[in-house]
PDB file of N, CA and C in Angstrom:
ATOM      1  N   UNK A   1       3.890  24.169 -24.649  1.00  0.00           N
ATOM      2  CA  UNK A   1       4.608  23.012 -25.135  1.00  0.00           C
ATOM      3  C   UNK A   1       3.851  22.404 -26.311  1.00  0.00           C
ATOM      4  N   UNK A   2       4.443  21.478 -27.341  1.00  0.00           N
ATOM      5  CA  UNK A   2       4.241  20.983 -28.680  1.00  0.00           C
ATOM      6  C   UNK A   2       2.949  19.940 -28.147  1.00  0.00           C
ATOM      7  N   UNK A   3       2.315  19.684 -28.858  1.00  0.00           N
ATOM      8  CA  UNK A   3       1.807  18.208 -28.541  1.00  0.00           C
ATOM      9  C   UNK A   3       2.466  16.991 -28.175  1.00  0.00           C
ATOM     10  N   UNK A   4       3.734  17.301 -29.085  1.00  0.00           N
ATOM     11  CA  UNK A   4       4.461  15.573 -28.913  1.00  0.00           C
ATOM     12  C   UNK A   4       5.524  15.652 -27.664  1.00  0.00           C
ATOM     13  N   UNK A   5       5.471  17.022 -27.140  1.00  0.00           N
ATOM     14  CA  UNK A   5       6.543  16.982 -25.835  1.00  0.00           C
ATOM     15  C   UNK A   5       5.730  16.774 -24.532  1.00  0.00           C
ATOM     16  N   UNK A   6       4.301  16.662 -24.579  1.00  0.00           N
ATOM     17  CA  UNK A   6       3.098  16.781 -24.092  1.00  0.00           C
ATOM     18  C   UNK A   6       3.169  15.435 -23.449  1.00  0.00           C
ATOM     19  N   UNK A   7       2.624  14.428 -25.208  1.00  0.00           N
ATOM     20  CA  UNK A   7       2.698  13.261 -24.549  1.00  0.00           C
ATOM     21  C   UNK A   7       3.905  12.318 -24.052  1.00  0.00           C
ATOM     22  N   UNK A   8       4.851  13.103 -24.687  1.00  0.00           N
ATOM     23  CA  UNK A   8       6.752  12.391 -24.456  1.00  0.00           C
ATOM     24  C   UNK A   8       6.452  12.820 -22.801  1.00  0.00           C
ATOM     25  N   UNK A   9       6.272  13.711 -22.110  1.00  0.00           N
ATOM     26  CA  UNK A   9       6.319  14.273 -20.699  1.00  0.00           C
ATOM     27  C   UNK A   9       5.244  13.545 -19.859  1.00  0.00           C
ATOM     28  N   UNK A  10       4.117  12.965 -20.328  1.00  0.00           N
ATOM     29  CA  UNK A  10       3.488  12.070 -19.472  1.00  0.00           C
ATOM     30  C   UNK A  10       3.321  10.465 -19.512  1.00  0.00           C
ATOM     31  N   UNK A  11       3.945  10.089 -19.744  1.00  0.00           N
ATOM     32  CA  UNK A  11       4.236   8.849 -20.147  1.00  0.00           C
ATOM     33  C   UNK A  11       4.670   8.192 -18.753  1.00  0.00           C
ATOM     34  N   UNK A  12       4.218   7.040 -18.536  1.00  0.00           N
ATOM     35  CA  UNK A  12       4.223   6.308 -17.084  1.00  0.00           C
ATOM     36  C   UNK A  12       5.025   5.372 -17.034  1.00  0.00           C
ATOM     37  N   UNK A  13       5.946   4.874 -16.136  1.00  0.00           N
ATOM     38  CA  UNK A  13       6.718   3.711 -16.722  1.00  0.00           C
ATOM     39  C   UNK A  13       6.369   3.107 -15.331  1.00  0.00           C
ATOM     40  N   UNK A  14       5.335   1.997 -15.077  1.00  0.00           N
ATOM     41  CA  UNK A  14       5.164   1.330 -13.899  1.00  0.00           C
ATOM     42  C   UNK A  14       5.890  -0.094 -13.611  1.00  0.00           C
ATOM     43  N   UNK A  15       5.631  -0.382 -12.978  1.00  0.00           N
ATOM     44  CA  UNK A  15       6.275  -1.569 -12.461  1.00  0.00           C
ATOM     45  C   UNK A  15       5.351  -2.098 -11.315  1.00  0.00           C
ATOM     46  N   UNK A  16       4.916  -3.649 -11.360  1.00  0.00           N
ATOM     47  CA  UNK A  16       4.851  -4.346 -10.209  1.00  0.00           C
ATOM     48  C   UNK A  16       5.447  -5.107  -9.271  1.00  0.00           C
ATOM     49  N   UNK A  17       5.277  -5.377  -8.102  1.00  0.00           N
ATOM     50  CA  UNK A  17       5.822  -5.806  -6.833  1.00  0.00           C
ATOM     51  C   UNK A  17       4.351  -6.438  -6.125  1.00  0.00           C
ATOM     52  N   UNK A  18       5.296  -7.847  -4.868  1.00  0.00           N
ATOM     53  CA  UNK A  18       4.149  -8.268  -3.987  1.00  0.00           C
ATOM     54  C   UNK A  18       4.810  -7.305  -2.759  1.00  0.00           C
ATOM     55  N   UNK A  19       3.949  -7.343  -1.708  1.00  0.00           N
ATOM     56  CA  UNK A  19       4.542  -6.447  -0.990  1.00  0.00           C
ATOM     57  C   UNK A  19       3.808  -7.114   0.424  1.00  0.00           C
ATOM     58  N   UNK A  20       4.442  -7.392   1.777  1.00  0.00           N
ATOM     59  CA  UNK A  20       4.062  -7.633   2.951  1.00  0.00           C
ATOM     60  C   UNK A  20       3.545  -6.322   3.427  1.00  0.00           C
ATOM     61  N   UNK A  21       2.208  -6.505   3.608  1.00  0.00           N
ATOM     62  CA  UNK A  21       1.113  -5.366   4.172  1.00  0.00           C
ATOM     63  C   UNK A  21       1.926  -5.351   5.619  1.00  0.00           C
ATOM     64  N   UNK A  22       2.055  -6.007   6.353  1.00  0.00           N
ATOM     65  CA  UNK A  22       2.415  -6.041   7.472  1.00  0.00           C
ATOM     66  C   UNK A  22       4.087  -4.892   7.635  1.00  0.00           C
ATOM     67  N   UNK A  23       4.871  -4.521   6.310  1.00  0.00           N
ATOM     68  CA  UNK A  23       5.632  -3.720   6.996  1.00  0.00           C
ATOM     69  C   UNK A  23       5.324  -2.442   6.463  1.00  0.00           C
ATOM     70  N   UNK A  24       4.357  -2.064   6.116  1.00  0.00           N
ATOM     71  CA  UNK A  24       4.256  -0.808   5.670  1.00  0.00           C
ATOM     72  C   UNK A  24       3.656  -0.098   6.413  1.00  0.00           C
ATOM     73  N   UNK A  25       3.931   1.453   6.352  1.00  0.00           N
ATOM     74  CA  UNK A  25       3.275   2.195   7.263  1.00  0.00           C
ATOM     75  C   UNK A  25       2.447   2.747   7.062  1.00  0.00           C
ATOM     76  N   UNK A  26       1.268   3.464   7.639  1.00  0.00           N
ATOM     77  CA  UNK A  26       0.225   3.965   7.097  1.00  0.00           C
ATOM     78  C   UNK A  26       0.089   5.364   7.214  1.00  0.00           C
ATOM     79  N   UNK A  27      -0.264   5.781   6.262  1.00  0.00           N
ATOM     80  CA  UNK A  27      -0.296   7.238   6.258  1.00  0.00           C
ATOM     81  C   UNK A  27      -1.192   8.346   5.764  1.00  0.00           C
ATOM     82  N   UNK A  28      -1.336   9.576   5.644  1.00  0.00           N
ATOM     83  CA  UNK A  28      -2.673  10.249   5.558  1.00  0.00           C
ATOM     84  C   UNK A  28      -3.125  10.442   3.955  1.00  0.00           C
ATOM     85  N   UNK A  29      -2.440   9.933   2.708  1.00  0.00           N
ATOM     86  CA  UNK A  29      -2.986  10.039   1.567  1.00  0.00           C
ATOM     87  C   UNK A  29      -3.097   8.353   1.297  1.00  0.00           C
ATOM     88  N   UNK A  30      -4.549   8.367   0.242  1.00  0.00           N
ATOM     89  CA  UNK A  30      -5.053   7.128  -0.295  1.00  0.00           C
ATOM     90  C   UNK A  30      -5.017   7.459  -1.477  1.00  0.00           C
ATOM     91  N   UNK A  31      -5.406   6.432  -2.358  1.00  0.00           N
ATOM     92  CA  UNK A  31      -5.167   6.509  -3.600  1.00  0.00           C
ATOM     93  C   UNK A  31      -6.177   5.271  -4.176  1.00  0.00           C
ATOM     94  N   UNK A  32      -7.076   5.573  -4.344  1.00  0.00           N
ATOM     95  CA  UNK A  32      -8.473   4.661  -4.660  1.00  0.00           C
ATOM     96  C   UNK A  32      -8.344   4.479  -6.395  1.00  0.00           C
ATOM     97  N   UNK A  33      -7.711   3.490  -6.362  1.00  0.00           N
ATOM     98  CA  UNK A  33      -7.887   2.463  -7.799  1.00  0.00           C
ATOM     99  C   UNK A  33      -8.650   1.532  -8.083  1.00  0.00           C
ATOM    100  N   UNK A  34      -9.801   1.177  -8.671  1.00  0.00           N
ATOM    101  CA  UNK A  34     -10.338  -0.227  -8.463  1.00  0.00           C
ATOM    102  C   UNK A  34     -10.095  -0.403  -9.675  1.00  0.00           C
ATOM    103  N   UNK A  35      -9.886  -0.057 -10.702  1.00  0.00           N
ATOM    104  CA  UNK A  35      -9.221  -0.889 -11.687  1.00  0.00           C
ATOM    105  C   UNK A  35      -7.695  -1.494 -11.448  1.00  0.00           C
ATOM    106  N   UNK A  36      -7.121  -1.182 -10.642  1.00  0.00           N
ATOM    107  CA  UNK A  36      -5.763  -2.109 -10.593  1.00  0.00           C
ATOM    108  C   UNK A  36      -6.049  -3.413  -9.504  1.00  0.00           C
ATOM    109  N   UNK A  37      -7.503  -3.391  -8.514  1.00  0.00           N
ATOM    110  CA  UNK A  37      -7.530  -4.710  -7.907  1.00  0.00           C
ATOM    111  C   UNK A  37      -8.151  -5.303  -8.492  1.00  0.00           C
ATOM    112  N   UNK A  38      -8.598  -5.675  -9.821  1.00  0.00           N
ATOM    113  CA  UNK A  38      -9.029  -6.447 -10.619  1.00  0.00           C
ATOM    114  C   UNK A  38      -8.013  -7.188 -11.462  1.00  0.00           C
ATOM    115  N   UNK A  39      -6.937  -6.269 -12.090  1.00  0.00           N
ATOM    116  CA  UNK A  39      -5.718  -6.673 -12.502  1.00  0.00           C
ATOM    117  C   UNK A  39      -4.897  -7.411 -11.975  1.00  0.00           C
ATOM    118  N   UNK A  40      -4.552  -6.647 -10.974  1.00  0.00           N
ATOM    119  CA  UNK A  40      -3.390  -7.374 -10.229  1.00  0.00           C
ATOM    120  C   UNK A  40      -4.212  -8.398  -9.354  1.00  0.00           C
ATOM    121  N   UNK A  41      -3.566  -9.876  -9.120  1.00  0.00           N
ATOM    122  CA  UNK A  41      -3.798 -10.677  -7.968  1.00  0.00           C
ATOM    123  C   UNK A  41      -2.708 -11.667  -7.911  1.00  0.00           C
ATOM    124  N   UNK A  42      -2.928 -12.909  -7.102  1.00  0.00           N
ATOM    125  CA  UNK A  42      -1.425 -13.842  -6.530  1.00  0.00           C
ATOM    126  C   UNK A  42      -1.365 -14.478  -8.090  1.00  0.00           C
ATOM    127  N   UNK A  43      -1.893 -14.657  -8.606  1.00  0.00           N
ATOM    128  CA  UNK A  43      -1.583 -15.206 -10.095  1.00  0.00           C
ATOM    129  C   UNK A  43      -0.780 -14.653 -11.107  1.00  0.00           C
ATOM    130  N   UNK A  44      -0.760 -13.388 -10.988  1.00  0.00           N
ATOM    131  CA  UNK A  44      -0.200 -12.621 -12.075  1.00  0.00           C
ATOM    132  C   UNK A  44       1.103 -13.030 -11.841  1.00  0.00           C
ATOM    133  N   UNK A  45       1.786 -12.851 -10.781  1.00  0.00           N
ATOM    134  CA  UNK A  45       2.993 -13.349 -10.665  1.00  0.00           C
ATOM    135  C   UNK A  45       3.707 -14.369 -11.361  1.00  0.00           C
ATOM    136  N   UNK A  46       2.849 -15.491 -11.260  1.00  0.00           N
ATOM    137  CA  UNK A  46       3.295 -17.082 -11.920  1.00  0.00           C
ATOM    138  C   UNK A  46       3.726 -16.960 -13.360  1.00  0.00           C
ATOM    139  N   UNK A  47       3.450 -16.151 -14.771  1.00  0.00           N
ATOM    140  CA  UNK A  47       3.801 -16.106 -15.207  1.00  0.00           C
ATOM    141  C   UNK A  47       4.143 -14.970 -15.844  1.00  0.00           C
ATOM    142  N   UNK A  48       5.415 -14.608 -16.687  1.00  0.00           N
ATOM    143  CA  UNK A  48       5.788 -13.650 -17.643  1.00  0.00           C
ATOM    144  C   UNK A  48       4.617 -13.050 -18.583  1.00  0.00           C
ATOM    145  N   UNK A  49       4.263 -13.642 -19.023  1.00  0.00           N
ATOM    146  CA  UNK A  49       3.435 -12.752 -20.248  1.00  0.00           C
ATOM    147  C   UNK A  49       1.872 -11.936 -19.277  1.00  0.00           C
ATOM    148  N   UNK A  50       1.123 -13.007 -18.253  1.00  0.00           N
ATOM    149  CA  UNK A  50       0.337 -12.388 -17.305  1.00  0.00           C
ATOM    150  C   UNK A  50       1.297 -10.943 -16.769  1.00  0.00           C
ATOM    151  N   UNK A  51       1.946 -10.849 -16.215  1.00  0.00           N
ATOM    152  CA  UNK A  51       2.521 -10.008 -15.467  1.00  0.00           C
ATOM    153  C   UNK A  51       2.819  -8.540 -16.700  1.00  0.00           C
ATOM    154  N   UNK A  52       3.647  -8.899 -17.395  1.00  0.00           N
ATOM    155  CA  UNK A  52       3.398  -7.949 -18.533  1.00  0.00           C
ATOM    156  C   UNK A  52       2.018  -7.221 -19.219  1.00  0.00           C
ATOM    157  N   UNK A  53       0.982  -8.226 -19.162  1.00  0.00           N
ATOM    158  CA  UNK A  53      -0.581  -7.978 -19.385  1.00  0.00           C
ATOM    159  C   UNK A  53      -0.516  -6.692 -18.257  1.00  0.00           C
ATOM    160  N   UNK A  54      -0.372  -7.389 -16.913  1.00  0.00           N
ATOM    161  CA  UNK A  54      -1.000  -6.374 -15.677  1.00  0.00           C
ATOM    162  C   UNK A  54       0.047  -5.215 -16.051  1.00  0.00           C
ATOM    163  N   UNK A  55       1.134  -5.231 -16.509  1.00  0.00           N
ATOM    164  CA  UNK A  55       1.679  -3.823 -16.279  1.00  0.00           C
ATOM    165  C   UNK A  55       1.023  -2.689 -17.057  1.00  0.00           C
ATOM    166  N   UNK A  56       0.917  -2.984 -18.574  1.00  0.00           N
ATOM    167  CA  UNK A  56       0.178  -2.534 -19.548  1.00  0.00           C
ATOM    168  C   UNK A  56      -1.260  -1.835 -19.258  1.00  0.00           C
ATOM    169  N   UNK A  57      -2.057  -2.753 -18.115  1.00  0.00           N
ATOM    170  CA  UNK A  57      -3.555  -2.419 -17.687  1.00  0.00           C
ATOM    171  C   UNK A  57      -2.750  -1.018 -16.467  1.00  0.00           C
ATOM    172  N   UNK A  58      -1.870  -1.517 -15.894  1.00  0.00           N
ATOM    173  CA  UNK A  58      -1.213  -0.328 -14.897  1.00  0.00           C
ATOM    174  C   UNK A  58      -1.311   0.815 -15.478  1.00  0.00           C
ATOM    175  N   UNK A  59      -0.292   0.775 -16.460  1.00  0.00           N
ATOM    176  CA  UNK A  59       0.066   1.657 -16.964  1.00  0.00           C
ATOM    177  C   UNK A  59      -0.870   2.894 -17.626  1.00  0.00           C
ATOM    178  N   UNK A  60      -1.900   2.506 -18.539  1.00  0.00           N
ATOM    179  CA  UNK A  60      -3.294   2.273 -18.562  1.00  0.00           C
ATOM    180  C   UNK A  60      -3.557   3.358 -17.634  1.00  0.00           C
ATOM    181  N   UNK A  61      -3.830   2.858 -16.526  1.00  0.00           N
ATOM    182  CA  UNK A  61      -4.478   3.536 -15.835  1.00  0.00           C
ATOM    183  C   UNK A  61      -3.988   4.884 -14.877  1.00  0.00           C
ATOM    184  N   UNK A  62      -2.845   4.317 -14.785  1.00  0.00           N
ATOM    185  CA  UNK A  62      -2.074   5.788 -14.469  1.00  0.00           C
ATOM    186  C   UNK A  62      -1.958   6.828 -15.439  1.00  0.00           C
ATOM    187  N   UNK A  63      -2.062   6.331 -16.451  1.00  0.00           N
ATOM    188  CA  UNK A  63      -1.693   7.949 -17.327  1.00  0.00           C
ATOM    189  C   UNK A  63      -3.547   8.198 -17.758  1.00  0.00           C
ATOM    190  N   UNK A  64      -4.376   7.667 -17.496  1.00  0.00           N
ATOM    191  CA  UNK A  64      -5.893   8.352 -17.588  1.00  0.00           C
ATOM    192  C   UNK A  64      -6.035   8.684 -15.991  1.00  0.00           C
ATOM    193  N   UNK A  65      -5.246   8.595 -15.242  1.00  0.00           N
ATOM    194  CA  UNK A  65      -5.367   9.364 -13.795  1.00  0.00           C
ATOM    195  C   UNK A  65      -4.658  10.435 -14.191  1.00  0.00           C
ATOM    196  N   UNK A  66      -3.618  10.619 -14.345  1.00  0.00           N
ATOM    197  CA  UNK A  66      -2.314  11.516 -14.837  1.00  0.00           C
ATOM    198  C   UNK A  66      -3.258  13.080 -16.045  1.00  0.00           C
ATOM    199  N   UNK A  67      -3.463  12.243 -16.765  1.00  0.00           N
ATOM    200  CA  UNK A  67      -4.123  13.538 -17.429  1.00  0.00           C
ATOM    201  C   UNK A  67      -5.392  14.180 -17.542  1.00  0.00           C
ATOM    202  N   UNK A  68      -6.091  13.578 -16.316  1.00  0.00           N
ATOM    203  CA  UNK A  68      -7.444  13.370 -15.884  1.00  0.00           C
ATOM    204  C   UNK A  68      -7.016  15.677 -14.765  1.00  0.00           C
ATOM    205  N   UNK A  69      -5.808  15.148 -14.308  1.00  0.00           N
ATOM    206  CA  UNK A  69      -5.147  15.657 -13.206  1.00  0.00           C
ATOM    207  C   UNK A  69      -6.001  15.415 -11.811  1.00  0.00           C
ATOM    208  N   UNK A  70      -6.178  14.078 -11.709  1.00  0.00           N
ATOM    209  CA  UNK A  70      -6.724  13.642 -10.269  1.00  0.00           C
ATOM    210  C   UNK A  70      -5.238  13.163  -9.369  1.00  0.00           C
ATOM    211  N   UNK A  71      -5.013  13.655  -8.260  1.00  0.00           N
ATOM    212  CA  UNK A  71      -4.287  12.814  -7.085  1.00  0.00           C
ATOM    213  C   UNK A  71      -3.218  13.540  -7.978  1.00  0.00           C
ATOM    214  N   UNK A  72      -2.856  15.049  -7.816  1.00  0.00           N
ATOM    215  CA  UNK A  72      -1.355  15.659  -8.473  1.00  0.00           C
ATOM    216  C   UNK A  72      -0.937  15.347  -7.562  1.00  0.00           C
ATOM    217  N   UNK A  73      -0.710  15.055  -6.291  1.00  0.00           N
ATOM    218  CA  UNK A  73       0.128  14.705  -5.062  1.00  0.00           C
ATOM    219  C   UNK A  73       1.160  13.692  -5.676  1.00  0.00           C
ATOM    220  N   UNK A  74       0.321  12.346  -6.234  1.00  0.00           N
ATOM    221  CA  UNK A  74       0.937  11.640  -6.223  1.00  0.00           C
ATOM    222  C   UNK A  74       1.482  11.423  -7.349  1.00  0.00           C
ATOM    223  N   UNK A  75       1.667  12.286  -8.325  1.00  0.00           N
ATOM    224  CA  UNK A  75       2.518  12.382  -9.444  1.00  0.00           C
ATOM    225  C   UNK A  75       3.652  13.418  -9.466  1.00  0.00           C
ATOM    226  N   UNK A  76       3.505  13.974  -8.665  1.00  0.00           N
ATOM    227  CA  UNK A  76       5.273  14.792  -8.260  1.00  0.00           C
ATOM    228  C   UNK A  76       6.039  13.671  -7.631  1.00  0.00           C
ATOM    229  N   UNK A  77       7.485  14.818  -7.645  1.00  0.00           N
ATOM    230  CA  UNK A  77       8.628  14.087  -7.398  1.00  0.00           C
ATOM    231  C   UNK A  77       8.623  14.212  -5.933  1.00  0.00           C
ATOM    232  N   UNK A  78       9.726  13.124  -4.836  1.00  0.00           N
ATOM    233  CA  UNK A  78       9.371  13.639  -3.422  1.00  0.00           C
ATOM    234  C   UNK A  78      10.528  14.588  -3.687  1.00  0.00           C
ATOM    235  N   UNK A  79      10.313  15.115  -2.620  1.00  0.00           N
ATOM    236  CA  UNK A  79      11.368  16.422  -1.843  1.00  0.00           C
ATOM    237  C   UNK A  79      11.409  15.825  -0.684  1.00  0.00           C
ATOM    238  N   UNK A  80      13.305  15.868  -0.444  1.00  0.00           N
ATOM    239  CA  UNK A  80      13.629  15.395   1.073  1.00  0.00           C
ATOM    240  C   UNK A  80      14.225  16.388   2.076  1.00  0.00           C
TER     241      UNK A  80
END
């Protein structure tokens, strides 16, 4: 593949959410980020332009995981 279909093909489009720990289930893969618990916290929420900041640092960091090729698990699609 070209270079520019390279980086057109890894390109991350994240999104944040708060999420109740209490309904999620737990399961046998982790995914150890410590740059996103620095980013994200109860503040980011409060405003628009913060929240946009954190997506950007997300984003960030998923695609230097992404082409690192650490955790391919969690960059495929699921299969049901």
């Amino acid at each position: 593949m070209s270079k520019k279909r390279v980086t057109k093909r890894s390109k991350v489009k994240p999104f944040i959410k708060t999420a109740n720990f209490n309904h999620l289930m737990p399961t046998r893969y982790t995914l150890d980020m410590d740059t996103l618990k620095g980013a994200l916290t109860a503040d980011t929420f409060k405003e628009p332009t913060q929240r946009e900041e954190a997506k950007k640092s997300v984003k960030k960091a998923f695609e230097e995981r992404y082409q690192t090729g650490k955790n391919k698990w969690f960059f495929t699609p699921l299969r049901f």
